[in-house]
C-alpha atoms as a PDB file:
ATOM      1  CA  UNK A   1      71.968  -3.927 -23.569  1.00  0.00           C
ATOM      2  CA  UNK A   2      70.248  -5.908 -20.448  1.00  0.00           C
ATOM      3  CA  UNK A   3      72.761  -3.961 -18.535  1.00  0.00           C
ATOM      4  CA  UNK A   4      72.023  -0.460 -19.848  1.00  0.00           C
ATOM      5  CA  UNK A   5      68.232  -1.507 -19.807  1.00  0.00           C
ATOM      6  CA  UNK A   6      68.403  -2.094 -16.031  1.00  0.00           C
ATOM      7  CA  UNK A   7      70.635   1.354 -15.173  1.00  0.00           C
ATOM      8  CA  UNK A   8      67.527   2.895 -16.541  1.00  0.00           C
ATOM      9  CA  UNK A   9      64.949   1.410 -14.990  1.00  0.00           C
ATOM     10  CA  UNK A  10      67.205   2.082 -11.527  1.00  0.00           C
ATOM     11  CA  UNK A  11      67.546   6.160 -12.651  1.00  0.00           C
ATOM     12  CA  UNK A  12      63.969   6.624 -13.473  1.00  0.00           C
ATOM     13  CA  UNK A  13      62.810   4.099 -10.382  1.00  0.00           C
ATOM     14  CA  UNK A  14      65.185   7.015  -8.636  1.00  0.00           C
ATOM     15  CA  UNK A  15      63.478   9.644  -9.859  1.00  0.00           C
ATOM     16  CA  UNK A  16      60.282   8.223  -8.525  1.00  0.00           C
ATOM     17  CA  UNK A  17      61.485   7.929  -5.688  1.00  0.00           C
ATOM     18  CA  UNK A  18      62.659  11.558  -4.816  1.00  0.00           C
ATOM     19  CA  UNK A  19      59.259  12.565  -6.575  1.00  0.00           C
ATOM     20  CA  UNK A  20      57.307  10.609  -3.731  1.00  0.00           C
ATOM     21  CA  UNK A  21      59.567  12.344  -0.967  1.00  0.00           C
ATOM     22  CA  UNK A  22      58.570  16.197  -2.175  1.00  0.00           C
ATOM     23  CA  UNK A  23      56.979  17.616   0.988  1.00  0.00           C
ATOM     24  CA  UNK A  24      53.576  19.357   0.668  1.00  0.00           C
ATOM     25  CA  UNK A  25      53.782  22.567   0.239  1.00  0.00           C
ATOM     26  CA  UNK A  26      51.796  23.329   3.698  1.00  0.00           C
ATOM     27  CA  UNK A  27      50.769  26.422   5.780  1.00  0.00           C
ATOM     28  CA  UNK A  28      52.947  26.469   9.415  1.00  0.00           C
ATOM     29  CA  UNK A  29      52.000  28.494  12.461  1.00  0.00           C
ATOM     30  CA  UNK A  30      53.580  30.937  14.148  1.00  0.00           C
ATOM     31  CA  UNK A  31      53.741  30.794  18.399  1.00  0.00           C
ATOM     32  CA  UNK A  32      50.731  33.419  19.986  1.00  0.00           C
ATOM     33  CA  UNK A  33      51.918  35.391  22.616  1.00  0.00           C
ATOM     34  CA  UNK A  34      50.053  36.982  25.217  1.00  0.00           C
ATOM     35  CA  UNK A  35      49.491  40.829  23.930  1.00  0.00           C
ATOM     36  CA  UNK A  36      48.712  40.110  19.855  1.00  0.00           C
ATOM     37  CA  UNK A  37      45.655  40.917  19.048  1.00  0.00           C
ATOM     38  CA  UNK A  38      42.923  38.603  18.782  1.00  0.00           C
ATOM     39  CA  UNK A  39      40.203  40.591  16.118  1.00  0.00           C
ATOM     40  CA  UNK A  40      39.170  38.478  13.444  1.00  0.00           C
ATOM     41  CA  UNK A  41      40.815  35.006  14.594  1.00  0.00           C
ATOM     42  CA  UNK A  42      39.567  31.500  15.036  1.00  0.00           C
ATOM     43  CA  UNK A  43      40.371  29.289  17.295  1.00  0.00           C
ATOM     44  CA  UNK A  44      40.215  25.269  17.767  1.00  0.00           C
ATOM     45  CA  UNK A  45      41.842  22.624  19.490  1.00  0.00           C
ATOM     46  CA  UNK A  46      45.130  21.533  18.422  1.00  0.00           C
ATOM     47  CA  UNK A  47      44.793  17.786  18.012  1.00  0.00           C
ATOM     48  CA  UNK A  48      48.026  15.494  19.172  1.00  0.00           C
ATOM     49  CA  UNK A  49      47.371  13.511  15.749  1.00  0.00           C
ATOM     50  CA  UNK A  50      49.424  13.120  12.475  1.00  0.00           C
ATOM     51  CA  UNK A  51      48.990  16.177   9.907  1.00  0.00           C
ATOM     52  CA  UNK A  52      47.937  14.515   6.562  1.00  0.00           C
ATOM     53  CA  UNK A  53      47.292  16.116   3.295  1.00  0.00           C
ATOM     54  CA  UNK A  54      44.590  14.902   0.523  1.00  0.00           C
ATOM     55  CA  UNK A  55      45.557  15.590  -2.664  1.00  0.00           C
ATOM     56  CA  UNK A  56      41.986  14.853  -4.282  1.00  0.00           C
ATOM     57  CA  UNK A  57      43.087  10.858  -4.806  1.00  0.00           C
ATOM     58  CA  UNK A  58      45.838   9.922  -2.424  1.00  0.00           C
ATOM     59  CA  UNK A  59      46.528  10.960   1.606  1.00  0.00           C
ATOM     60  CA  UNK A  60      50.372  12.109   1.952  1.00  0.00           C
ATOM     61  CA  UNK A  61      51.982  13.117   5.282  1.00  0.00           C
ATOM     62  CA  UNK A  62      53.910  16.184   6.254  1.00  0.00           C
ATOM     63  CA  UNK A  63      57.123  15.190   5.079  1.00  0.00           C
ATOM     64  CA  UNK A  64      55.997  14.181   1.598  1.00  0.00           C
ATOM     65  CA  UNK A  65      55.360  10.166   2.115  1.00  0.00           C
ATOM     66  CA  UNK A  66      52.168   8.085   0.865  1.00  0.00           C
ATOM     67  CA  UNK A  67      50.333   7.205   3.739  1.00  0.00           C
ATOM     68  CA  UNK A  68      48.656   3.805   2.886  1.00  0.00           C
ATOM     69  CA  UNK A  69      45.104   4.558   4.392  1.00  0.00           C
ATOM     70  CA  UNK A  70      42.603   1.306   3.567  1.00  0.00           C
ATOM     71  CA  UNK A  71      40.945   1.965   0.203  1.00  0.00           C
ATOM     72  CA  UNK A  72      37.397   2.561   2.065  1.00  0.00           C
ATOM     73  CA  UNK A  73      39.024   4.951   4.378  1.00  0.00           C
ATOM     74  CA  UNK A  74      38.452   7.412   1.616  1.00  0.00           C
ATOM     75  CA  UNK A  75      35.579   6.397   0.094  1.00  0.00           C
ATOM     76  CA  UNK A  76      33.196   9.245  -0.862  1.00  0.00           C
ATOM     77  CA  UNK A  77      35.882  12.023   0.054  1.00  0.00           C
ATOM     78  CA  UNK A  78      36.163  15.399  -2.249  1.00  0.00           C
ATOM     79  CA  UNK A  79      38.330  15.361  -5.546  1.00  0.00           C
ATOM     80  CA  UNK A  80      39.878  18.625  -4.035  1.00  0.00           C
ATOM     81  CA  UNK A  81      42.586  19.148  -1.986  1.00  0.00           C
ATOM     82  CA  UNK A  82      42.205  19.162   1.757  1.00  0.00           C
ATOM     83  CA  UNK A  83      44.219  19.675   5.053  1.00  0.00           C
ATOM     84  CA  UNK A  84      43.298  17.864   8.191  1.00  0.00           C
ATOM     85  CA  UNK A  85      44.818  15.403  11.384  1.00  0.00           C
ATOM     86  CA  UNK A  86      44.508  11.660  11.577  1.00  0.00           C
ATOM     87  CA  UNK A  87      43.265  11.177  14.858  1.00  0.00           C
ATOM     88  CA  UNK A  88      41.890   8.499  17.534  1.00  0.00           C
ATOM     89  CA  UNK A  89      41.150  10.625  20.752  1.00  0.00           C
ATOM     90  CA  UNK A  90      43.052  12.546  23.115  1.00  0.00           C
ATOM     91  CA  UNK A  91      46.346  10.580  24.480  1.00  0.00           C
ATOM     92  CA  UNK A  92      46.013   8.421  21.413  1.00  0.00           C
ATOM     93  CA  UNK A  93      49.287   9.981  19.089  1.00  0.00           C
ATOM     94  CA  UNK A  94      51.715   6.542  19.660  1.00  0.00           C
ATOM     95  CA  UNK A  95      48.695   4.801  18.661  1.00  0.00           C
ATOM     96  CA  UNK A  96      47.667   6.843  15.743  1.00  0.00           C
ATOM     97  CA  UNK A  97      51.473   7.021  14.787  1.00  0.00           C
ATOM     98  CA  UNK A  98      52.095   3.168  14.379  1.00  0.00           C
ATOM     99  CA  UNK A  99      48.891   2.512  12.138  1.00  0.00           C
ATOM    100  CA  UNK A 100      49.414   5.277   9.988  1.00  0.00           C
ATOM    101  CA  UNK A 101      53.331   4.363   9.710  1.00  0.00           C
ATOM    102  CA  UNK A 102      52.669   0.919   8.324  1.00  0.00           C
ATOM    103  CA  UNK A 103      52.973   0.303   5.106  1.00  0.00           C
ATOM    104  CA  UNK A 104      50.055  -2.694   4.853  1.00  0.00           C
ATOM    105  CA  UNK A 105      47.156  -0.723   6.900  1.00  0.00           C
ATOM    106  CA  UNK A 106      45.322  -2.908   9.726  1.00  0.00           C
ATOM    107  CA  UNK A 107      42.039  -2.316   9.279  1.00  0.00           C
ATOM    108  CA  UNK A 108      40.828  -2.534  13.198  1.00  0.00           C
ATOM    109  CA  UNK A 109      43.309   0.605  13.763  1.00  0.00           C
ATOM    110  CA  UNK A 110      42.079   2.397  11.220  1.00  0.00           C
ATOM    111  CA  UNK A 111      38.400   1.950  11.772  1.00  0.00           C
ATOM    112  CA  UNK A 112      38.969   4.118  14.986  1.00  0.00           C
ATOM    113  CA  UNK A 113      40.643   6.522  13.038  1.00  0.00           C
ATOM    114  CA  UNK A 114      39.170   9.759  11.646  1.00  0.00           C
ATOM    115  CA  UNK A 115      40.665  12.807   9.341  1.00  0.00           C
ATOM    116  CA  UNK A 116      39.714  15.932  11.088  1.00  0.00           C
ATOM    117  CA  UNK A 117      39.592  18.454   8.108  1.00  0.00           C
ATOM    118  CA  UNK A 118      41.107  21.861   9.070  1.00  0.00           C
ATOM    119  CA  UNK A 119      42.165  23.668   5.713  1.00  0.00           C
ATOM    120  CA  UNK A 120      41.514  23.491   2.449  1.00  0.00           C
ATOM    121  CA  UNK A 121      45.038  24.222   0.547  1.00  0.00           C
ATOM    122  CA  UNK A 122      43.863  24.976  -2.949  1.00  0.00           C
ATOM    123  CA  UNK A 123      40.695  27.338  -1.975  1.00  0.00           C
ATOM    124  CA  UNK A 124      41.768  31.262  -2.698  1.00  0.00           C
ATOM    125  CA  UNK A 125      39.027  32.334  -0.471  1.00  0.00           C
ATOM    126  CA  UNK A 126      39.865  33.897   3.424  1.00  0.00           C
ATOM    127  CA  UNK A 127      39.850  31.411   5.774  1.00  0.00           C
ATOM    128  CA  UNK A 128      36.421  32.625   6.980  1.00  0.00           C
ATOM    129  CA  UNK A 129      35.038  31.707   3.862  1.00  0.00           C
ATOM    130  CA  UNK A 130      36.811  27.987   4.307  1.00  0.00           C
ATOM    131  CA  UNK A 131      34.951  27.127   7.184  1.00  0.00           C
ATOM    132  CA  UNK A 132      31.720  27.549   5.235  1.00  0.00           C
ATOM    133  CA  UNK A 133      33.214  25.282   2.275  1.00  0.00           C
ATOM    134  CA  UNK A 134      34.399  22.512   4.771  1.00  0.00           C
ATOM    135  CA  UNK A 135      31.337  22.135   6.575  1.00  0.00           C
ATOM    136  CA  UNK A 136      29.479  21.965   3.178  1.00  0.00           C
ATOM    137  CA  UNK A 137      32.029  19.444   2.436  1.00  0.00           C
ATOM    138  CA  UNK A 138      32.118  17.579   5.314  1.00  0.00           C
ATOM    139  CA  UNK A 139      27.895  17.253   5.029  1.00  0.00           C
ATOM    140  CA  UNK A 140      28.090  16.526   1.794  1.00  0.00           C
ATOM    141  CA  UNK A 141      30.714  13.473   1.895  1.00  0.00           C
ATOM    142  CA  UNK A 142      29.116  10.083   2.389  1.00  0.00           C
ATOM    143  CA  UNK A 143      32.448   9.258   4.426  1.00  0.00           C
ATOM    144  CA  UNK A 144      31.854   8.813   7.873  1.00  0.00           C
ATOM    145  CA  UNK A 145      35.544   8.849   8.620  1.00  0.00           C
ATOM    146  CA  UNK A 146      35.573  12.757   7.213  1.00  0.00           C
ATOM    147  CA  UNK A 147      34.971  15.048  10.098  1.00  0.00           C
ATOM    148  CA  UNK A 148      35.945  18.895  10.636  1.00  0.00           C
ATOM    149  CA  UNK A 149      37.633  20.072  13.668  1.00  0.00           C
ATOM    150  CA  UNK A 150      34.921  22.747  15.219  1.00  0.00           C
ATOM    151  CA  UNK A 151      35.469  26.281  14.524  1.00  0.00           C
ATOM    152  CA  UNK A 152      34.619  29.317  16.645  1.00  0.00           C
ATOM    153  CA  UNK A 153      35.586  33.085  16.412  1.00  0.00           C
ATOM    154  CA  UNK A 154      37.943  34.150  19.046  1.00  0.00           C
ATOM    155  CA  UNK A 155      36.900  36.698  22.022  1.00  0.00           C
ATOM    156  CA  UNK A 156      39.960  38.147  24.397  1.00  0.00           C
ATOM    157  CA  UNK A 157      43.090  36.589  25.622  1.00  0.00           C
ATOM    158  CA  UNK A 158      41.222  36.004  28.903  1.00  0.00           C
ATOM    159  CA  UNK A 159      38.774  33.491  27.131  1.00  0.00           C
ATOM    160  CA  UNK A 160      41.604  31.847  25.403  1.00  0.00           C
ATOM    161  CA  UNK A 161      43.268  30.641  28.087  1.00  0.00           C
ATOM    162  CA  UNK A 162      40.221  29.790  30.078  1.00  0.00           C
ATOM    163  CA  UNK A 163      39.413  27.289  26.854  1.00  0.00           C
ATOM    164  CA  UNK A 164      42.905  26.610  26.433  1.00  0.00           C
ATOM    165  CA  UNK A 165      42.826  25.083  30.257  1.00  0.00           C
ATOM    166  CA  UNK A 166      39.698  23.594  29.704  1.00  0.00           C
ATOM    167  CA  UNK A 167      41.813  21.759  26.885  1.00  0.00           C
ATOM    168  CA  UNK A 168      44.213  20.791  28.507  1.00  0.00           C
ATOM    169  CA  UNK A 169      42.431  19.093  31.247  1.00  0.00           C
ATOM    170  CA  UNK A 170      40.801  16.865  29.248  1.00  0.00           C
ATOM    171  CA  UNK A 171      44.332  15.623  27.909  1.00  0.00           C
ATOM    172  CA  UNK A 172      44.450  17.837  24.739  1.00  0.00           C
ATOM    173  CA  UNK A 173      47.346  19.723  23.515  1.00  0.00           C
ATOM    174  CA  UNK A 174      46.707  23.321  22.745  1.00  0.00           C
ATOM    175  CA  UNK A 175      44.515  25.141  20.434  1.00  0.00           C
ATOM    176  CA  UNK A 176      45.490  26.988  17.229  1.00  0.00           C
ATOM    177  CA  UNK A 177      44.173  30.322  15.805  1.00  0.00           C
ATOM    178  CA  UNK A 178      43.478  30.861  12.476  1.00  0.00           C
ATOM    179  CA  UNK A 179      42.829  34.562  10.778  1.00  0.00           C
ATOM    180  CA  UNK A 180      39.458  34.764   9.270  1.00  0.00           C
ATOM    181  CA  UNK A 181      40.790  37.301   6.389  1.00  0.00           C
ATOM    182  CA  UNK A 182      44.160  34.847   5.807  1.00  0.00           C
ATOM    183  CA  UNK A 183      44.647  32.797   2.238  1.00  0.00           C
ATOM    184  CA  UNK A 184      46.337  29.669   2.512  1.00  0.00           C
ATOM    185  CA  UNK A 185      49.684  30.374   2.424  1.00  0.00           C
ATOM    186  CA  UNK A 186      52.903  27.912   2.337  1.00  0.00           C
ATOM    187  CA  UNK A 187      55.438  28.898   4.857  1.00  0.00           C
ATOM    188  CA  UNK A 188      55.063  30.094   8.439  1.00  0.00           C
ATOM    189  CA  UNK A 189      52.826  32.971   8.850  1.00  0.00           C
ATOM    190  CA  UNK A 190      51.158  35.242  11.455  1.00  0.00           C
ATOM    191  CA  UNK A 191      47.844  34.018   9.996  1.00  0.00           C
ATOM    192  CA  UNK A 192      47.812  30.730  11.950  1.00  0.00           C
ATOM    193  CA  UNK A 193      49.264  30.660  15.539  1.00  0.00           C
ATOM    194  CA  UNK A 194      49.449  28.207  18.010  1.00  0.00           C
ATOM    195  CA  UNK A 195      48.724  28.538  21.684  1.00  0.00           C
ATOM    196  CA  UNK A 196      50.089  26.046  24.490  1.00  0.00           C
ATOM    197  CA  UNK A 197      51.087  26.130  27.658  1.00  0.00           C
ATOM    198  CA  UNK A 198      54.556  25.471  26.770  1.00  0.00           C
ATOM    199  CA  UNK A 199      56.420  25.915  22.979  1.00  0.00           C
ATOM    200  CA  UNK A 200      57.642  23.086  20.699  1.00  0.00           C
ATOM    201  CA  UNK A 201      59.988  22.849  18.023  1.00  0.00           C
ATOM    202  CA  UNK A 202      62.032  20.161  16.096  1.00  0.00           C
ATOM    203  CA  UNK A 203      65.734  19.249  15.599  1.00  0.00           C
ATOM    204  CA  UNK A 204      67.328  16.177  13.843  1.00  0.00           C
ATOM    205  CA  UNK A 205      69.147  13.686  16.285  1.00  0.00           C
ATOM    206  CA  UNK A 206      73.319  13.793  15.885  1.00  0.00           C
ATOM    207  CA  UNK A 207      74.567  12.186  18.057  1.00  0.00           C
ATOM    208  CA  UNK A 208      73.991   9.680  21.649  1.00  0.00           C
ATOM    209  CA  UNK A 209      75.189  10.811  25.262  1.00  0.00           C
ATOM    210  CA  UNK A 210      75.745   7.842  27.337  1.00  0.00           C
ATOM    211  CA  UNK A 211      73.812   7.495  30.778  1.00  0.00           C
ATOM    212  CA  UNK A 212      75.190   7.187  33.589  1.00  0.00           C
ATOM    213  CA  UNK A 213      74.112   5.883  37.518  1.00  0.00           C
ATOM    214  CA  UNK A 214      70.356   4.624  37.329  1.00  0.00           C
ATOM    215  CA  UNK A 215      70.882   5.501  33.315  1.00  0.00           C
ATOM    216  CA  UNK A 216      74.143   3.520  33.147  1.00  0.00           C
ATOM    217  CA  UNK A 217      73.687   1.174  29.685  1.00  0.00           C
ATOM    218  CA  UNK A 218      71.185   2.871  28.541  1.00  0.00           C
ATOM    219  CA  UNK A 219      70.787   7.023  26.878  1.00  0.00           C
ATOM    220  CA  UNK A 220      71.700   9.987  28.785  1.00  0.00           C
ATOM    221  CA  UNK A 221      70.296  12.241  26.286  1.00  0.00           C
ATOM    222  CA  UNK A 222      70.219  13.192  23.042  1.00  0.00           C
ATOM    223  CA  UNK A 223      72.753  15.590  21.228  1.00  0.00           C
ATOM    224  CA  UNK A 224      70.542  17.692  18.471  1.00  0.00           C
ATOM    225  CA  UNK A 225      70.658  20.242  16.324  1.00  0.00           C
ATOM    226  CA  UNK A 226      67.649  22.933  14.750  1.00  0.00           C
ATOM    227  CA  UNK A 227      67.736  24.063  11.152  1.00  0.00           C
ATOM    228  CA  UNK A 228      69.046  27.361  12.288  1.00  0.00           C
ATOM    229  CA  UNK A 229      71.998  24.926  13.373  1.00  0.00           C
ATOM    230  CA  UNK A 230      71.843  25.429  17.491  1.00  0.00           C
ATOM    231  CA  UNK A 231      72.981  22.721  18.955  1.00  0.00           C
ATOM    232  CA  UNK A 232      72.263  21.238  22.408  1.00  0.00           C
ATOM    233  CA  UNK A 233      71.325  17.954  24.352  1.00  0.00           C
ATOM    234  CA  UNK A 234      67.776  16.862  25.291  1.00  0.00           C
ATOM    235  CA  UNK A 235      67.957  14.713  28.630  1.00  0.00           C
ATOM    236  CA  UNK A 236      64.956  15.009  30.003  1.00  0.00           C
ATOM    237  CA  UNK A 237      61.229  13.588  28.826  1.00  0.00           C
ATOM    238  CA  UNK A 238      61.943  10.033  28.508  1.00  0.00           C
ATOM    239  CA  UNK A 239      60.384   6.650  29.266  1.00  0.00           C
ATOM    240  CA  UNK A 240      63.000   3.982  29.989  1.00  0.00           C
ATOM    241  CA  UNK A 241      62.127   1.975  27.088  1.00  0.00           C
ATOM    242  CA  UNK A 242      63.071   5.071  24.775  1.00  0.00           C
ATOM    243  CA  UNK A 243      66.247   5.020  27.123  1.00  0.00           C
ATOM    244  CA  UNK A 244      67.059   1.616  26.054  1.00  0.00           C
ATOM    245  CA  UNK A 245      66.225   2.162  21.886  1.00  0.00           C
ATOM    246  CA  UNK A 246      66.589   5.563  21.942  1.00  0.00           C
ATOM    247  CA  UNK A 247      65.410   7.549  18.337  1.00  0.00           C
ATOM    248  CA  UNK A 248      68.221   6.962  15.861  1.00  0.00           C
ATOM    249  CA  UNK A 249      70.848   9.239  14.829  1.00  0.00           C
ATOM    250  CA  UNK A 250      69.356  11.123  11.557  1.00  0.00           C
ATOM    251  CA  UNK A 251      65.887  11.255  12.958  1.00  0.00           C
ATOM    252  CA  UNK A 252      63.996  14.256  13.660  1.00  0.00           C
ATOM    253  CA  UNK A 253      62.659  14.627  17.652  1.00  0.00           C
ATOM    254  CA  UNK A 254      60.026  17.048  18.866  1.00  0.00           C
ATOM    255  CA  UNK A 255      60.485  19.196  22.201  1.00  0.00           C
ATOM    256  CA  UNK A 256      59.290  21.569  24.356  1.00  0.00           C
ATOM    257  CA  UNK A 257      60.904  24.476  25.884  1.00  0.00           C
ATOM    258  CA  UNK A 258      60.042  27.434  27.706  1.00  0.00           C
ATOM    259  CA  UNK A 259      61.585  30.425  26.010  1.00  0.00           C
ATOM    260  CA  UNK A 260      65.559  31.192  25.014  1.00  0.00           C
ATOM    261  CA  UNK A 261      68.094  31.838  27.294  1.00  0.00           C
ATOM    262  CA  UNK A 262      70.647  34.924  26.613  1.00  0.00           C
ATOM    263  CA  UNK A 263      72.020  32.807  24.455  1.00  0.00           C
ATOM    264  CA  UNK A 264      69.430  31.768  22.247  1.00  0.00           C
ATOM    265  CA  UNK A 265      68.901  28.153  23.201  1.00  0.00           C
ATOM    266  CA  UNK A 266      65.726  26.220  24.124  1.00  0.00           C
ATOM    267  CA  UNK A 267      65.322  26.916  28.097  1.00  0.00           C
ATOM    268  CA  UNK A 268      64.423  23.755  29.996  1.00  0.00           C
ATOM    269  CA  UNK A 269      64.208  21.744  26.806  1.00  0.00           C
ATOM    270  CA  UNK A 270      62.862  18.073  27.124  1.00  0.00           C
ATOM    271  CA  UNK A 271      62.082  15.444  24.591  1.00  0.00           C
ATOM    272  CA  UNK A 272      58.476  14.811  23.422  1.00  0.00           C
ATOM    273  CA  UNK A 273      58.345  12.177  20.562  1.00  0.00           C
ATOM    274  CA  UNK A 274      60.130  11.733  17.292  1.00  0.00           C
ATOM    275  CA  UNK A 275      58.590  12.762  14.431  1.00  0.00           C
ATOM    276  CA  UNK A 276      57.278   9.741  12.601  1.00  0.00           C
ATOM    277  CA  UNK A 277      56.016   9.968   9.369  1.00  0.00           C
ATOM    278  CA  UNK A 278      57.885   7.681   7.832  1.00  0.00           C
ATOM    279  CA  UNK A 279      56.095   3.917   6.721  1.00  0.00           C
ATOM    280  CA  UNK A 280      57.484   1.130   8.351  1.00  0.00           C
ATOM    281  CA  UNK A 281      56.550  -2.911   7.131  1.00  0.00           C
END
């Protein structure tokens, strides 16, 4: 009996498990390209931060794991659903990574941290209509760690990429467009774009390349693979100390890239970061 007792509590301690791993169903964007037309978007900065998703009680990252904010971090937020980046300033995403990784939070990271509210998942209303209901959210929250990523209608493609420059000297990333008639919709869309100077994608890690000369010891690059199962190296795009622990086999890796070829494959591909959402101790 103490044996069967304990296969259960393993199965449904399983099932747990899994449950906690279901992404959130979330909204992806789309790349802008020059020559789309621009009537009835709005735009913001992209902030290099970790996407986070508030269920009403509980903060859960992109790929569907608990993120253990500090009770008070939440303090006074909405019982509703809402869509927003964990974020410490510009050149800040290692930093903002590792606190909101662990698994016991550290309070003195996450006082400098704030969630920039961008969407609100569960509203039916056109994203127009969102901004109005996150800024009365946002000035009606006693948080102080609640904030909303500023939202302005877009003009021409000229203007864009005047802002988007401006961005980028300061050390941002990009900006994103959202259209002001879209619902929130799971999946990728044409509703919300992104605009950088560059694209990025993901692939999961398969396999290590060996360095060689000034490498020698340490990675050469990385052999990955996309969901739509392309497969090529990255080699470029990192420090030495990523060289020397290089991001495990099994892990997912953000580049950049700059087009396809004929082929179809990322041209001049180079590593960015690995994704990490996952806790750590």
């Amino acid at each position: 009996m103490t044996v069967f007792l304990k296969s259960v509590c393993v199965f449904l301690f399983s099932i747990a498990l899994v449950a906690e791993a279901q992404p959130p169903a979330l909204q992806l964007a789309k790349v802008y390209l020059p020559g789309m037309p621009l009537d009835g978007y709005w735009v913001s900065e992209k902030l290099d931060g970790v996407r986070a998703y508030w269920d009403g009680a509980q903060l859960w990252s992109k790929g569907g794991n608990r993120i253990a904010a500090p009770e008070w971090f939440t303090r006074g937020y909405p019982d509703q659903a809402m869509e927003g980046e964990l974020w410490m300033g510009r050149g800040r995403f290692a930093e903002v990574s590792a606190a909101v990784r662990r698994l016991r939070p550290q309070a003195q990271e996450w006082r400098q941290i704030r969630l920039m509210l961008f969407d609100l998942p569960e509203s039916r209303q056109p994203f127009a209509v969102r901004v109005q209901e996150m800024r009365a959210l946002v000035a009606a929250s006693s948080s102080y760690t609640l904030e909303m990523i500023t939202q302005t209608p877009a003009t021409d493609h000229d203007r864009l990429m005047l802002q988007l420059d401006k961005v980028m000297a300061r050390g941002g990333e990009g900006l994103m467009l959202h259209h002001g008639d879209s619902v929130y919709h799971a999946g990728r869309s044409d509703a919300v774009l992104k605009v950088k100077s560059y694209q990025d994608a993901e692939a999961r890690v398969t396999g290590h390349v060996v360095g060689q000369g000034k490498f020698a010891g340490m990675l050469g690059a990385l052999q990955v693979e996309t969901d739509d199962g392309r497969r090529f190296r990255l080699g470029t795009g990192f420090s030495d100390a990523e060289r020397r622990d290089p991001p495990p086999i099994g892990s997912t890796v953000t580049f950049k890239y700059y087009g396809l070829t004929a082929t179809g494959l990322p041209r001049f591909a180079s590593f960015l970061r690995v994704r990490e959402d996952a806790p750590v101790n």
